[in-house]
Protein backbone atom coordinates (compact mmCIF):
# COMPACT_ATOMS: atom_id res chain seq x y z
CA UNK A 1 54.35 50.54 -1.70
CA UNK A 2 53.39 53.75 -3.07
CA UNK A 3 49.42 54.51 -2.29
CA UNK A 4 49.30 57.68 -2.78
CA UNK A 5 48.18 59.31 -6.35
CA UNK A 6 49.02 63.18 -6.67
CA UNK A 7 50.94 65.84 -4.23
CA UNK A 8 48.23 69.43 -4.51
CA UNK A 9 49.63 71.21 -1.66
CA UNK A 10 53.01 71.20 0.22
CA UNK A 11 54.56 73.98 3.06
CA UNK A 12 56.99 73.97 5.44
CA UNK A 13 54.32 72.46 8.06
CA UNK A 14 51.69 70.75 6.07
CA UNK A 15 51.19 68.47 3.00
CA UNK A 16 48.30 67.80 1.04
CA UNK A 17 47.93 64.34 -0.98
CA UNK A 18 44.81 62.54 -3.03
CA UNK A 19 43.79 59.53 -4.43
CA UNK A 20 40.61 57.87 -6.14
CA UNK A 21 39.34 54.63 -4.55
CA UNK A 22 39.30 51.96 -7.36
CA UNK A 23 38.84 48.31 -7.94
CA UNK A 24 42.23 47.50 -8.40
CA UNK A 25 43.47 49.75 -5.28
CA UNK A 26 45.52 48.09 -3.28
CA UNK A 27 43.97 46.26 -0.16
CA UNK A 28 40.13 47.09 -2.48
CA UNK A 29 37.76 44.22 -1.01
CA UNK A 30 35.42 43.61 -3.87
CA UNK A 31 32.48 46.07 -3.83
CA UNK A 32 33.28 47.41 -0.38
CA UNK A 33 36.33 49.42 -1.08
CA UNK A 34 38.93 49.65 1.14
CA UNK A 35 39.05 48.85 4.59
CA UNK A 36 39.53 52.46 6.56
CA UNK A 37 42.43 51.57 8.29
CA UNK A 38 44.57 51.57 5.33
CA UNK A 39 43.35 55.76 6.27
CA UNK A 40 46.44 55.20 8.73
CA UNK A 41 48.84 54.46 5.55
CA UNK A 42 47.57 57.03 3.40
CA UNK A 43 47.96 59.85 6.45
CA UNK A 44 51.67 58.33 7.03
CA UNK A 45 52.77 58.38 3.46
CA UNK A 46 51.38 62.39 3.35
CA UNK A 47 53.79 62.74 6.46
CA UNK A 48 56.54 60.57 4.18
CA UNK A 49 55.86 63.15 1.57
CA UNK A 50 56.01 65.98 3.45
CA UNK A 51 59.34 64.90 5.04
CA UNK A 52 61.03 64.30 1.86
CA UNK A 53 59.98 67.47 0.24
CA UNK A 54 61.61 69.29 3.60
CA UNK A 55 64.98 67.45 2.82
CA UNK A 56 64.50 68.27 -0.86
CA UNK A 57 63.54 72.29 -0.05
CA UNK A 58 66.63 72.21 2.26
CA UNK A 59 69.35 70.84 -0.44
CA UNK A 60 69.49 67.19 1.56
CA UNK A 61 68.61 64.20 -0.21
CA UNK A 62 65.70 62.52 1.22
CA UNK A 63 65.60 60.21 4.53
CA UNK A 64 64.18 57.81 5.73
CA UNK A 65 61.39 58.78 8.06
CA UNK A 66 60.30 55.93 10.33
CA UNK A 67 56.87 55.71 11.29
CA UNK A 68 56.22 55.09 14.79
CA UNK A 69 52.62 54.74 15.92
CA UNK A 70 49.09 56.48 15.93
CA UNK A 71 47.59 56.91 19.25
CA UNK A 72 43.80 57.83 17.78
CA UNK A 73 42.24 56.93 14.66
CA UNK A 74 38.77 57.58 13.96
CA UNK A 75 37.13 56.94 10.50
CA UNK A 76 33.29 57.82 9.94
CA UNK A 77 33.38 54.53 7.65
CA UNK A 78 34.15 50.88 7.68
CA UNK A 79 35.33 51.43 4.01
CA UNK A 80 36.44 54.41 1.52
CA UNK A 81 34.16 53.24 -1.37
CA UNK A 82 34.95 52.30 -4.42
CA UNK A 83 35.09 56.50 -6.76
CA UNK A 84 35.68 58.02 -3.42
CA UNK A 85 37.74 60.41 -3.87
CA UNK A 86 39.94 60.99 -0.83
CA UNK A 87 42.14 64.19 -0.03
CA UNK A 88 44.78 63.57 2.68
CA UNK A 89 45.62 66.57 4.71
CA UNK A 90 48.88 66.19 7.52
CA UNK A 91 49.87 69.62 9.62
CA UNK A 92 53.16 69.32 10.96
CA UNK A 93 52.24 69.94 14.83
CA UNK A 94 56.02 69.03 16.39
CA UNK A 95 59.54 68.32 15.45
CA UNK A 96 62.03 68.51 17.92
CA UNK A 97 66.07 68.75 17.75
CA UNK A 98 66.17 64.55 17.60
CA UNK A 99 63.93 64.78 14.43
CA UNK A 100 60.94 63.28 16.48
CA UNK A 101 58.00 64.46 14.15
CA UNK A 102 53.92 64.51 15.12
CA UNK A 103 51.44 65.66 12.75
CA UNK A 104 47.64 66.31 12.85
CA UNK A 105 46.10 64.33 10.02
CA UNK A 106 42.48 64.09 8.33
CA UNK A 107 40.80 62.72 5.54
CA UNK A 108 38.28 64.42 3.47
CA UNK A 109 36.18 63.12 0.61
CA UNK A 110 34.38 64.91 -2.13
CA UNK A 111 30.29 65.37 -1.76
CA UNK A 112 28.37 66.86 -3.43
CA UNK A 113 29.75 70.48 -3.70
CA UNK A 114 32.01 69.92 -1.17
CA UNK A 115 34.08 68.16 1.46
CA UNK A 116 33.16 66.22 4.26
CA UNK A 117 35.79 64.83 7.16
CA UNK A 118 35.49 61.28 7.08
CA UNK A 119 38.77 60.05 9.29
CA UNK A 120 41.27 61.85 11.69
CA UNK A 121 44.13 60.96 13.19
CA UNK A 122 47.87 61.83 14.37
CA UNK A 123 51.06 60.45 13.50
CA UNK A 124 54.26 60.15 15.25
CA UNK A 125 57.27 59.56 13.09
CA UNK A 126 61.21 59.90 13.40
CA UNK A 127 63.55 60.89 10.72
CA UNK A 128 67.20 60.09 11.75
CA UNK A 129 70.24 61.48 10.76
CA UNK A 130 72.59 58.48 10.68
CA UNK A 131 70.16 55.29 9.70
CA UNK A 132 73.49 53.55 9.39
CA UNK A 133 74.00 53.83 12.94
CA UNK A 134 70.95 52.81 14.45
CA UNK A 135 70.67 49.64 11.95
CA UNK A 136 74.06 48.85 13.87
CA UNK A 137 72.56 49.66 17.36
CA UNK A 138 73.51 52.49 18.45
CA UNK A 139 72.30 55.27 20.27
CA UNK A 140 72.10 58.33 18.81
């Protein structure tokens, strides 16, 4: 499930993702948009991004990066309304020799002449080296 519209902005410790809000959007409930925790899913598949354009930048074909939890979410609205047009922002805050990965993450959306933060949050993700080996159990 690909959410996500366009990459604008990728560096070694941050990505930058958008997308418009539309009827047809995925998880769209009639006129109210989307719910805004699907703002979780949009800020992980920034991270996703992010990760695979590090293996990409470093000659390794992408991973698999395996999202593990968000300990806060907070959205300013129930929904992202329907023309909202939402900018996804993830800065890389940790990643440690076992590939454990934590990033800052926000959500702005276009007002006016300008930007206003309507969600924040943090994910947690990890990106191992042999996926074989912990499909089979083992410890890595």
């Amino acid at each position: 499930m690909v959410l996500m519209e366009e990459l604008l902005d990728y560096g070694a410790e941050h990505a930058v993702c958008a997308l418009t809000i539309r009827r047809d959007s995925l998880f769209c409930e009639g006129v109210n948009g989307v719910p805004s925790w699907v703002g979780i899913e949009y800020m992980a598949q920034t991270a996703g991004a992010h990760a695979g354009l590090s293996d990409a930048t470093e000659g390794r074909p992408a991973g698999i990066c395996m999202y593990l939890g968000t300990k806060r979410y907070r959205s300013e609205r129930t929904h992202f309304a329907i023309g909202s047009r939402l900018r996804v922002v993830v800065q890389l805050v940790l990643r440690d020799d076992s590939d454990l990965t934590a990033f800052d993450c926000a959500i702005y959306q276009a007002e006016g002449d300008g930007e206003n933060v309507i969600a924040r949050g943090d994910i947690k993700a990890f990106r191992p080296k042999d996926l074989d080996a912990i499909m089979r159990g083992a410890r890595i």
